[in-house]
N, C-alpha and C. Protein backbone atom coordinates (compact mmCIF):
# COMPACT_ATOMS: atom_id res chain seq x y z
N UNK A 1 0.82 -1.20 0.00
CA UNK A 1 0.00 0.00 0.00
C UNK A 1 0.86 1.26 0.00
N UNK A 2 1.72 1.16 1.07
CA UNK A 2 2.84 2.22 0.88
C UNK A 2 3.43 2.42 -0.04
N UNK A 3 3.34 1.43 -1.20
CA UNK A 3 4.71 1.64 -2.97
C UNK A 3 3.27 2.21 -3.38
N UNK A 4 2.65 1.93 -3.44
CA UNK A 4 1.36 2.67 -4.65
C UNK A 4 1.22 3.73 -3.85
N UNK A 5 1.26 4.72 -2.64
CA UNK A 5 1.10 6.35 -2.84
C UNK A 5 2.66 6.82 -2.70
N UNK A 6 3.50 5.99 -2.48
CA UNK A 6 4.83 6.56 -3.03
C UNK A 6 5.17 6.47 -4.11
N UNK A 7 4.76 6.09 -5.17
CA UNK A 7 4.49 6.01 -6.70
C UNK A 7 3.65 7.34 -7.26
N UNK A 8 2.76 7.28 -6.38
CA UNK A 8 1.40 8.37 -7.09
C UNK A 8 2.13 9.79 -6.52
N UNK A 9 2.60 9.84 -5.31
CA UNK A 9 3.33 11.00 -5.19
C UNK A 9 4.08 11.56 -6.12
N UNK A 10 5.21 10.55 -6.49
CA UNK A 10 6.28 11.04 -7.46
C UNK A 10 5.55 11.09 -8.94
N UNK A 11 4.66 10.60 -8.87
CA UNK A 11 4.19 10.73 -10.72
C UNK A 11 3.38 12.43 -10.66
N UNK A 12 2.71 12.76 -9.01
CA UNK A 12 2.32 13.99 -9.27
C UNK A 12 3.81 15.28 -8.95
N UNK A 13 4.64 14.82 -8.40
CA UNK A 13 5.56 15.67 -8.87
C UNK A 13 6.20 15.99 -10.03
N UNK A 14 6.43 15.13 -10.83
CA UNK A 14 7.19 14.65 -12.07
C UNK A 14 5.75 15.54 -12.91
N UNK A 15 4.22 15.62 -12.77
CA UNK A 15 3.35 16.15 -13.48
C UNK A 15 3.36 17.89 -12.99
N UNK A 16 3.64 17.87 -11.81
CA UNK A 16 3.40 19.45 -11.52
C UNK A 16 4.63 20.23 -11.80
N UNK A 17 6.12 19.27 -11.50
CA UNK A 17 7.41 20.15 -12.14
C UNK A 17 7.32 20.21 -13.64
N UNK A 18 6.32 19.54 -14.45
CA UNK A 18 6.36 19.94 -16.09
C UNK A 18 4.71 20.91 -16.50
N UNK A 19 4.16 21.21 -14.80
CA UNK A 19 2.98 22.19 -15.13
C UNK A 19 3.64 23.53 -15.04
N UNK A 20 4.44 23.35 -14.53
CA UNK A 20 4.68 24.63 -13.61
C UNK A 20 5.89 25.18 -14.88
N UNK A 21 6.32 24.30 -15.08
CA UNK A 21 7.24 24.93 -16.84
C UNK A 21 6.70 25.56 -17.90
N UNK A 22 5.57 24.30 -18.39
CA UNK A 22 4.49 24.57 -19.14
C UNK A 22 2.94 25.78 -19.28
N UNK A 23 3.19 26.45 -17.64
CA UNK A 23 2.05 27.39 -17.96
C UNK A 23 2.55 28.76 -18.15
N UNK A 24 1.74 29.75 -19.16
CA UNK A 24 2.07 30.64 -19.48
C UNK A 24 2.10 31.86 -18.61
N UNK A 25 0.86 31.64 -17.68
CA UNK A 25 0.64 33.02 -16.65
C UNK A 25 1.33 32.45 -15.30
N UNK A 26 2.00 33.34 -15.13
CA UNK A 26 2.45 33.03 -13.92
C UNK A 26 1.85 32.91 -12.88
N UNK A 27 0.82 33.36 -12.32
CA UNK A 27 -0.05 33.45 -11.21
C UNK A 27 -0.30 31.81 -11.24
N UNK A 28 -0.37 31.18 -12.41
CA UNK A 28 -0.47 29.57 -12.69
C UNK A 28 0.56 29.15 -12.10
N UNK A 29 1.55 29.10 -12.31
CA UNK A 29 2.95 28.37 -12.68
C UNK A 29 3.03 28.62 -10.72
N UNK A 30 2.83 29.45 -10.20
CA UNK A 30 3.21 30.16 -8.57
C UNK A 30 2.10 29.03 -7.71
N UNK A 31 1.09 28.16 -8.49
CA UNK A 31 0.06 27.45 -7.66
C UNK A 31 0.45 26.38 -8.04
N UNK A 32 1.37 26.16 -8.90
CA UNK A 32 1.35 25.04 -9.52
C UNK A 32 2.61 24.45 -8.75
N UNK A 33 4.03 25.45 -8.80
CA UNK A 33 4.61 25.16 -8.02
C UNK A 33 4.68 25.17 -6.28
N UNK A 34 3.06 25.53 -5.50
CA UNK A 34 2.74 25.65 -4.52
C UNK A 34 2.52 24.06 -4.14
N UNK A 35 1.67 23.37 -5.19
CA UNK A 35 1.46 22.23 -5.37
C UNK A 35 2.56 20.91 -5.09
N UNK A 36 3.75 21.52 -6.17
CA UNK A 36 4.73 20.89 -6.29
C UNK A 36 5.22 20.71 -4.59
N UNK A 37 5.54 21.91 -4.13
CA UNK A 37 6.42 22.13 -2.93
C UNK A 37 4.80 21.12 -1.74
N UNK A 38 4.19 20.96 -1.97
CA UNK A 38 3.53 20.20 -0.98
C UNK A 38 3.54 18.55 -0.98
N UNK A 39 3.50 18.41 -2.52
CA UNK A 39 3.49 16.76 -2.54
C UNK A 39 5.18 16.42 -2.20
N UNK A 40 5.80 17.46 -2.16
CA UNK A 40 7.40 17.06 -1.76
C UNK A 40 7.26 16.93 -0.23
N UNK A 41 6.69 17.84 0.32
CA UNK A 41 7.01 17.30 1.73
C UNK A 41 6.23 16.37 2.11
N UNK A 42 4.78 15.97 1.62
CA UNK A 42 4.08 14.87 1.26
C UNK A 42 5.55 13.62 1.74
N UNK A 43 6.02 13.60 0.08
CA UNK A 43 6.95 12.50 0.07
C UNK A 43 7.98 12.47 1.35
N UNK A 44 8.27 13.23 1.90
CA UNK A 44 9.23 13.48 2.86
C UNK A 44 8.71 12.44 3.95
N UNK A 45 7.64 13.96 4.35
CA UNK A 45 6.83 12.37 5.36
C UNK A 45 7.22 10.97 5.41
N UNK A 46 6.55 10.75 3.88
CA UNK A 46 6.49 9.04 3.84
C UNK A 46 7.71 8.47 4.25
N UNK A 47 8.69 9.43 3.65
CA UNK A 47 10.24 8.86 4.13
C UNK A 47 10.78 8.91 5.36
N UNK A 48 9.73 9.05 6.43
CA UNK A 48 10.19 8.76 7.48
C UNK A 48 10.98 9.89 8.19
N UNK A 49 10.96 11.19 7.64
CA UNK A 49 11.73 12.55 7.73
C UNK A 49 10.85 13.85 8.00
N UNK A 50 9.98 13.68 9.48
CA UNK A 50 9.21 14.31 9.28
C UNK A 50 9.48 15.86 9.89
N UNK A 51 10.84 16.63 10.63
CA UNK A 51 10.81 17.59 11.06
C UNK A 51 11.72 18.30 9.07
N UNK A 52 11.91 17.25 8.19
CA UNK A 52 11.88 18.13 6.63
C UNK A 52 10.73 18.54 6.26
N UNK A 53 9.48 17.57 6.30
CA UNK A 53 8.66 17.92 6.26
C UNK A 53 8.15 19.12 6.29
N UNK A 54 8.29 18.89 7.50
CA UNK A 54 7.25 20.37 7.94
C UNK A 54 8.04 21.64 7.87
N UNK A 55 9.39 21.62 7.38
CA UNK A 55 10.17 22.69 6.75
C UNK A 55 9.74 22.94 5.61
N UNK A 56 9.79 22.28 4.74
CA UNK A 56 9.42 22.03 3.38
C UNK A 56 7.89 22.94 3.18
N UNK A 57 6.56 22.07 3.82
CA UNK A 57 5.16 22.51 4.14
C UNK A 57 5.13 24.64 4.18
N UNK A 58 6.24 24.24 5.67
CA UNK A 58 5.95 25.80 6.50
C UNK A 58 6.91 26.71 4.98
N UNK A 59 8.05 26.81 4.98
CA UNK A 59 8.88 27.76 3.99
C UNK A 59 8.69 27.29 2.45
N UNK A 60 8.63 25.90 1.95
CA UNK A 60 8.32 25.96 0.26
C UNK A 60 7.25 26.15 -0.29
N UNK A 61 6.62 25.49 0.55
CA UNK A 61 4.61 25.65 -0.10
C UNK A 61 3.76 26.94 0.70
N UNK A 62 4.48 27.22 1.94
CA UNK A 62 3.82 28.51 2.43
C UNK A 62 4.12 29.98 2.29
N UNK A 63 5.37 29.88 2.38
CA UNK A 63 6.21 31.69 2.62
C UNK A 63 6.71 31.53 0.96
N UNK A 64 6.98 30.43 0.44
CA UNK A 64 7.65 31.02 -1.28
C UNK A 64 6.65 31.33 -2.14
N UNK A 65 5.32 30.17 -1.87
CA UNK A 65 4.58 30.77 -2.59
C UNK A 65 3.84 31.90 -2.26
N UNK A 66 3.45 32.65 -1.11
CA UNK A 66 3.02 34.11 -0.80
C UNK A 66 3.63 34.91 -1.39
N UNK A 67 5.49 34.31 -1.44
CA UNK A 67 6.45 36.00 -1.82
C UNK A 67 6.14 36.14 -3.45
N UNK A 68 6.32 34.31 -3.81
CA UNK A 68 5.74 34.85 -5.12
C UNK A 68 4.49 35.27 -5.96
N UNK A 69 3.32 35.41 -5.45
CA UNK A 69 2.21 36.06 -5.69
C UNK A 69 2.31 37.11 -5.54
N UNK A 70 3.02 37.63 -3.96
CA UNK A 70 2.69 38.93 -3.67
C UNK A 70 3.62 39.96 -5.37
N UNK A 71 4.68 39.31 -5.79
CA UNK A 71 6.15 39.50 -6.27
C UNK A 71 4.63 39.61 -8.00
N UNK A 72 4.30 38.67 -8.19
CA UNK A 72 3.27 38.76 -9.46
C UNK A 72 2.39 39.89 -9.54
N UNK A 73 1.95 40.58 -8.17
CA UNK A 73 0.75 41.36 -8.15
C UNK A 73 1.43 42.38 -8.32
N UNK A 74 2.71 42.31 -8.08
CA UNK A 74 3.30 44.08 -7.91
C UNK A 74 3.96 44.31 -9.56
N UNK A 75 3.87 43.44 -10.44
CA UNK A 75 4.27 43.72 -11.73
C UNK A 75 2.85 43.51 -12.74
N UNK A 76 3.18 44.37 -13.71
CA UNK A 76 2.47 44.75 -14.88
C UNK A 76 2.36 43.45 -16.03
N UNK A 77 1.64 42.86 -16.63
CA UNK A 77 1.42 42.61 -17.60
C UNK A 77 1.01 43.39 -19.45
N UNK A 78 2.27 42.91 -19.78
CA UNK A 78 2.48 43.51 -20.90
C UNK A 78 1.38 42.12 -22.11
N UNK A 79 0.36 43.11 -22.08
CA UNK A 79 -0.76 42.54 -22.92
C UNK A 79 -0.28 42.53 -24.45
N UNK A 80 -0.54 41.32 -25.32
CA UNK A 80 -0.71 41.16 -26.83
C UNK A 80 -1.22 41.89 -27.69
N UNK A 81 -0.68 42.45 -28.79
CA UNK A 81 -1.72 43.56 -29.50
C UNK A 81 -2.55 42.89 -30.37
């Protein structure tokens, strides 16, 4: 039971590190890699490593992705003619 969501973990990382490449608006790419940084400490967990964890949780998926939204809202979009 434990190889099949340590499997499904890494297949949704391996899917969100090629969303987070792949989207054009950033405000995307900043949730996407919010995502990313959670199923990592996800995996951490499982590995038995849980004060990474909750490093990972609290500073990659919480405080990077705030700085980078806040960091998106304060710049302009240069619209297509």
């Amino acid at each position: 039971m434990i190889e099949l969501i340590h499997i499904a973990v890494l297949a949704g990382l391996v899917i969100l590190a090629l969303m987070v490449f792949a989207f054009k608006d950033l405000l995307h790419a900043a949730i996407a890699f919010a995502g990313f940084s959670f199923l990592l400490a996800l995996e951490f967990y499982i590995l038995q490593a849980p004060d990474v964890a909750i490093a990972e949780a609290g500073i990659g998926a919480g405080l990077t992705t705030a700085i980078l939204v806040i960091a998106i809202r304060c710049t302009s979009r240069k619209e297509a003619d």
